[in-house]
Protein backbone atom coordinates (compact mmCIF):
# COMPACT_ATOMS: atom_id res chain seq x y z
CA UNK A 1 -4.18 47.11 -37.68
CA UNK A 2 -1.52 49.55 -35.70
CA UNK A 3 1.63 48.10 -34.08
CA UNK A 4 0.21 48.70 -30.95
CA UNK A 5 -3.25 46.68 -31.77
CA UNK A 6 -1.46 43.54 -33.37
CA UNK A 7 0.92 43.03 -30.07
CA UNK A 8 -2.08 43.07 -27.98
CA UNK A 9 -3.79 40.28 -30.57
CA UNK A 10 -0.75 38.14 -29.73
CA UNK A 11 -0.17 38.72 -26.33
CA UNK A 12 -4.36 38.14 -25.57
CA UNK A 13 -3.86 35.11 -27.94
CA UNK A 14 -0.63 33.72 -25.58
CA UNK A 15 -2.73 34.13 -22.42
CA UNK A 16 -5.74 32.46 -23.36
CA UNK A 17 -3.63 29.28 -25.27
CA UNK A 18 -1.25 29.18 -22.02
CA UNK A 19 -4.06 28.62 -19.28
CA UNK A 20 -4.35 24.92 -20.13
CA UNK A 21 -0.62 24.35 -20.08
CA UNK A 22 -0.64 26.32 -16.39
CA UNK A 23 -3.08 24.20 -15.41
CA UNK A 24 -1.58 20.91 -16.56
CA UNK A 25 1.40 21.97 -14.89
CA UNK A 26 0.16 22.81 -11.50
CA UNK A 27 -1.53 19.53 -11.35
CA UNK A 28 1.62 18.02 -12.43
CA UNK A 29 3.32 19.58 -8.91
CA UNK A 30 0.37 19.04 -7.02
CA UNK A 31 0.49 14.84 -8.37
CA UNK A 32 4.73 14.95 -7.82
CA UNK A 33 4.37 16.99 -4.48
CA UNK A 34 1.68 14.33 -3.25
CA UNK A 35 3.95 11.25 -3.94
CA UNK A 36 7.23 12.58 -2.10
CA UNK A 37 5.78 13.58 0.62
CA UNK A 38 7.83 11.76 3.76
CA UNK A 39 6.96 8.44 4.77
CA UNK A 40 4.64 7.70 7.17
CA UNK A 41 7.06 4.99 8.78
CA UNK A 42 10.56 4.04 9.18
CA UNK A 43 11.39 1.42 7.14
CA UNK A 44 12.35 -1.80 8.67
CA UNK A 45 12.43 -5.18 6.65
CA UNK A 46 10.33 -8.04 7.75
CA UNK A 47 12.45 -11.34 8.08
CA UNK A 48 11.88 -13.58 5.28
CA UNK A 49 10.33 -16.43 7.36
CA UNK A 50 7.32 -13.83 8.64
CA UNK A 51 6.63 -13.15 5.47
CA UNK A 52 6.63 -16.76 4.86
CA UNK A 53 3.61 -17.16 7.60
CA UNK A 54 1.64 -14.20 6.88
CA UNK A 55 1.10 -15.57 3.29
CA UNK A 56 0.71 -19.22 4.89
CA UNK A 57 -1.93 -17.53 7.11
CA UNK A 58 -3.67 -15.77 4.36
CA UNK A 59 -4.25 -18.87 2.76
CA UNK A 60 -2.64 -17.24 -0.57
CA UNK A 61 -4.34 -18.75 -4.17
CA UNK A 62 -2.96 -18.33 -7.49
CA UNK A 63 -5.81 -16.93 -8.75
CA UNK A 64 -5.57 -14.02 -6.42
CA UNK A 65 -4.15 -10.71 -6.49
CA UNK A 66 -2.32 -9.26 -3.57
CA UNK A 67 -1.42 -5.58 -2.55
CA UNK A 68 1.30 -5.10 -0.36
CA UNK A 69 0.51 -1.07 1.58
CA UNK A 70 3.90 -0.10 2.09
CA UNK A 71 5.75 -2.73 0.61
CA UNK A 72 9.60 -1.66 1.48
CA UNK A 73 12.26 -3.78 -1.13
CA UNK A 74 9.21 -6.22 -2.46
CA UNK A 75 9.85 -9.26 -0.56
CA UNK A 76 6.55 -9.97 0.03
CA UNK A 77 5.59 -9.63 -3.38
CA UNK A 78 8.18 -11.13 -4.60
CA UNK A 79 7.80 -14.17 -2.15
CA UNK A 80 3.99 -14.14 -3.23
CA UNK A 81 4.62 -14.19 -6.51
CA UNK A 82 7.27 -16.70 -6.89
CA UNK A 83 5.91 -19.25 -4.05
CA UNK A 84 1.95 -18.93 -5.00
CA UNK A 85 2.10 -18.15 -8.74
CA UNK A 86 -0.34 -15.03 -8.01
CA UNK A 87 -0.69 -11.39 -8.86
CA UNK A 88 0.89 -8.85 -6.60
CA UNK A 89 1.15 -5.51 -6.38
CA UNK A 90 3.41 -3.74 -4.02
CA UNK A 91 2.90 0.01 -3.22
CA UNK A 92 5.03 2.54 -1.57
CA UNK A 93 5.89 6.41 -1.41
CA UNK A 94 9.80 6.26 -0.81
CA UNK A 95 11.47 6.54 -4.20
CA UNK A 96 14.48 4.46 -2.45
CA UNK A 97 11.97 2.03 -1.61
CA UNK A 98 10.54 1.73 -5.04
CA UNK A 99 13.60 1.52 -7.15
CA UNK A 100 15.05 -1.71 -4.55
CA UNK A 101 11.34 -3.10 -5.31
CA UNK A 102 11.82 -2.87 -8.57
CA UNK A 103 15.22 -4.42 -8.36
CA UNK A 104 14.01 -7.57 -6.55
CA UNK A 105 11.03 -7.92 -8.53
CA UNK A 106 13.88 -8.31 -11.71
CA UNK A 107 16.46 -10.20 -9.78
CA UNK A 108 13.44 -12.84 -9.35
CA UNK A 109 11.72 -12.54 -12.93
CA UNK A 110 8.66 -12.44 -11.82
CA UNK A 111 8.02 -9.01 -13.55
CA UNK A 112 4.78 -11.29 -15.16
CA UNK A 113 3.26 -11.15 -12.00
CA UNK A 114 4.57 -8.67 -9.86
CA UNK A 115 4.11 -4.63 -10.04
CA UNK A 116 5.34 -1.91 -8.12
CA UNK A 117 4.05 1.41 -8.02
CA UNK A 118 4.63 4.72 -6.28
CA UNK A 119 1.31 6.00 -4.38
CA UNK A 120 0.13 6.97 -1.41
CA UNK A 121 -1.64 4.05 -0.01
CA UNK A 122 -4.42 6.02 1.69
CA UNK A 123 -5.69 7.19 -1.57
CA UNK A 124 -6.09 3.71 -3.25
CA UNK A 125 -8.63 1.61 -4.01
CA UNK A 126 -8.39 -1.55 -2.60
CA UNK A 127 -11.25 -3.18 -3.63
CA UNK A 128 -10.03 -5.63 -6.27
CA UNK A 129 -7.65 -7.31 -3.93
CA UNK A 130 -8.50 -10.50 -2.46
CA UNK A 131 -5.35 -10.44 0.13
CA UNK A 132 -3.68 -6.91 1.89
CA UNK A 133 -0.19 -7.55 3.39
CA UNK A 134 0.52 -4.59 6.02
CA UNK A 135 3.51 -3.54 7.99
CA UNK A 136 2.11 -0.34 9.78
CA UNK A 137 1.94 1.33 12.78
CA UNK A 138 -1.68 0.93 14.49
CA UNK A 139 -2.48 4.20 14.16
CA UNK A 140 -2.24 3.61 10.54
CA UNK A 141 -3.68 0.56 10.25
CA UNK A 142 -7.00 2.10 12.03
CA UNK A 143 -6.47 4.78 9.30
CA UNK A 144 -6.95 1.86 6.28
CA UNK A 145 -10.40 1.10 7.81
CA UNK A 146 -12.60 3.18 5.29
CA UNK A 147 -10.76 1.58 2.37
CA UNK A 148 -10.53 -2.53 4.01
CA UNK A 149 -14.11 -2.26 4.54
CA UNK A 150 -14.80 -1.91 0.83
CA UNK A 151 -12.86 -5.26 0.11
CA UNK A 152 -15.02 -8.16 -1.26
CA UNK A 153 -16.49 -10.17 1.46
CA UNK A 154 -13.58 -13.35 2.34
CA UNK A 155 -10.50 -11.08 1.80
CA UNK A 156 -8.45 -11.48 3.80
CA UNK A 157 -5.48 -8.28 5.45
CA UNK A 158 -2.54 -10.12 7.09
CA UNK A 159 -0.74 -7.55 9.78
CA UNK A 160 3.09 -7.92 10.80
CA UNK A 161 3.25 -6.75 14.72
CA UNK A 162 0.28 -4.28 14.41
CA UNK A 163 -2.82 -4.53 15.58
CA UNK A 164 -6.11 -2.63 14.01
CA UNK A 165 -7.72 -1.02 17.03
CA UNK A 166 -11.53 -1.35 16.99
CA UNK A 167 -11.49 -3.91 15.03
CA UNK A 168 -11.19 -8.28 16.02
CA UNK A 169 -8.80 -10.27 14.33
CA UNK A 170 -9.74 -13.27 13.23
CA UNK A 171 -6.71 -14.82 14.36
CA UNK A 172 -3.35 -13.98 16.31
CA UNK A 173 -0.30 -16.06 15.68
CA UNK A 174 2.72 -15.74 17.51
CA UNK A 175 5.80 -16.33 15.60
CA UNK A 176 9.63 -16.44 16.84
CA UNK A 177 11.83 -15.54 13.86
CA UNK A 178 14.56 -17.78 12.75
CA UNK A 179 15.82 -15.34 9.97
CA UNK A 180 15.60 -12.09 11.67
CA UNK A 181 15.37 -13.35 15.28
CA UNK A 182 13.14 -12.16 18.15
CA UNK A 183 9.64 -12.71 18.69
CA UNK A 184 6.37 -11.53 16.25
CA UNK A 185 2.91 -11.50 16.03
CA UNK A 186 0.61 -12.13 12.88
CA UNK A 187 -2.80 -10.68 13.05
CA UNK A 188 -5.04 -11.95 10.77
CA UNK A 189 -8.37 -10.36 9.60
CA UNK A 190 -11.44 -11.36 7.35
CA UNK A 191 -14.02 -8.85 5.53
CA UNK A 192 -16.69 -7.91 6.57
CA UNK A 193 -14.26 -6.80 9.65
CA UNK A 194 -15.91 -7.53 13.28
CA UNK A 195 -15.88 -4.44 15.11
CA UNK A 196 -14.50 -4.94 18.68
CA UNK A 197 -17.29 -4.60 21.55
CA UNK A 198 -16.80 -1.90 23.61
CA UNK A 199 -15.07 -2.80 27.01
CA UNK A 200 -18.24 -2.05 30.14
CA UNK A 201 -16.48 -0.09 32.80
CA UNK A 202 -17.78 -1.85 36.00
CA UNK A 203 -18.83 0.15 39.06
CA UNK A 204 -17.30 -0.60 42.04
């Protein structure tokens, strides 16, 4: 075999070994790219005694597991955790967000029951919680619908301030903040949701 005829070999040899590598590194990018992409919110803490009520008004049991959509510096998993002795998860796509999570989640030891991981919320599964803690804009919350309505029938999703348009909550609770002042309402939800009937325009 010629000079010429060997460095072909190797470089036809390099190609073909390199394509799964490419490959495993563009879906690398395309996984990194999809988890810092910007926020859908700004963040903005919930005061410790609302979080306090929403898990009150979930009716919270220690053989449950939690998911928090959006779940800021972990307090509510963190409070759930510590107060109810159950599994949480909190979820989030701000890095910043994550790493104070992860923080509070140590500060409390409660890293036997508490997780926090770095997703997108609107591509998770949520069907293996029994209790969804939410502090979303409505538009958002309407966007969750697809993935609530796979929850196990008696779960229940516990809203801070937002409604879910199109859809009747079980219960609203208004709630005037001690901790963070000002006044709050707690929607409250149970699956199968009850879709809201449509308003009759009347003539006239």
């Amino acid at each position: 075999m010629n000079h010429f005829a060997r460095l072909t070999a190797v470089l036809l040899c390099l190609a073909v070994t390199s394509v799964p590598y490419a490959q495993d590194a563009a879906d690398k990018a395309a996984q990194d790219t999809k988890k810092a992409r910007e926020p859908d919110v700004i963040y903005v803490p919930t005061p410790q005694d609302v979080v306090d009520k929403m898990l009150e008004l979930a009716k919270v049991q220690k053989d449950e597991l939690l998911y928090d959509l959006g779940c800021g510096d972990g307090r509510i998993v963190v409070t759930a955790a510590k107060k109810y002795g159950c599994h949480a998860v909190g979820y989030d796509i701000d890095p910043r967000r994550i790493k104070e999570s992860l923080e509070n989640v140590k500060k409390n030891q409660v890293e036997d029951l508490a997780k926090i991981e770095q997703q997108d919320i609107f591509t998770l599964d949520l069907s293996a919680a029994n209790v969804i803690t939410l502090y979303l804009l409505p538009r958002l919350n309407v966007r969750l619908i697809p993935q609530l309505e796979k929850l196990k029938p008696g779960s229940r999703i516990v809203s801070h301030d937002f409604r879910m348009k199109g859809i009747k909550p079980d219960t609203v609770v208004d709630f005037k903040s001690k901790d963070g002042g000002g006044d709050h309402q707690i929607y409250l939800w149970t699956t199968p949701l009850k879709k809201s009937k449509p308003t009759t325009p009347t003539s006239g």
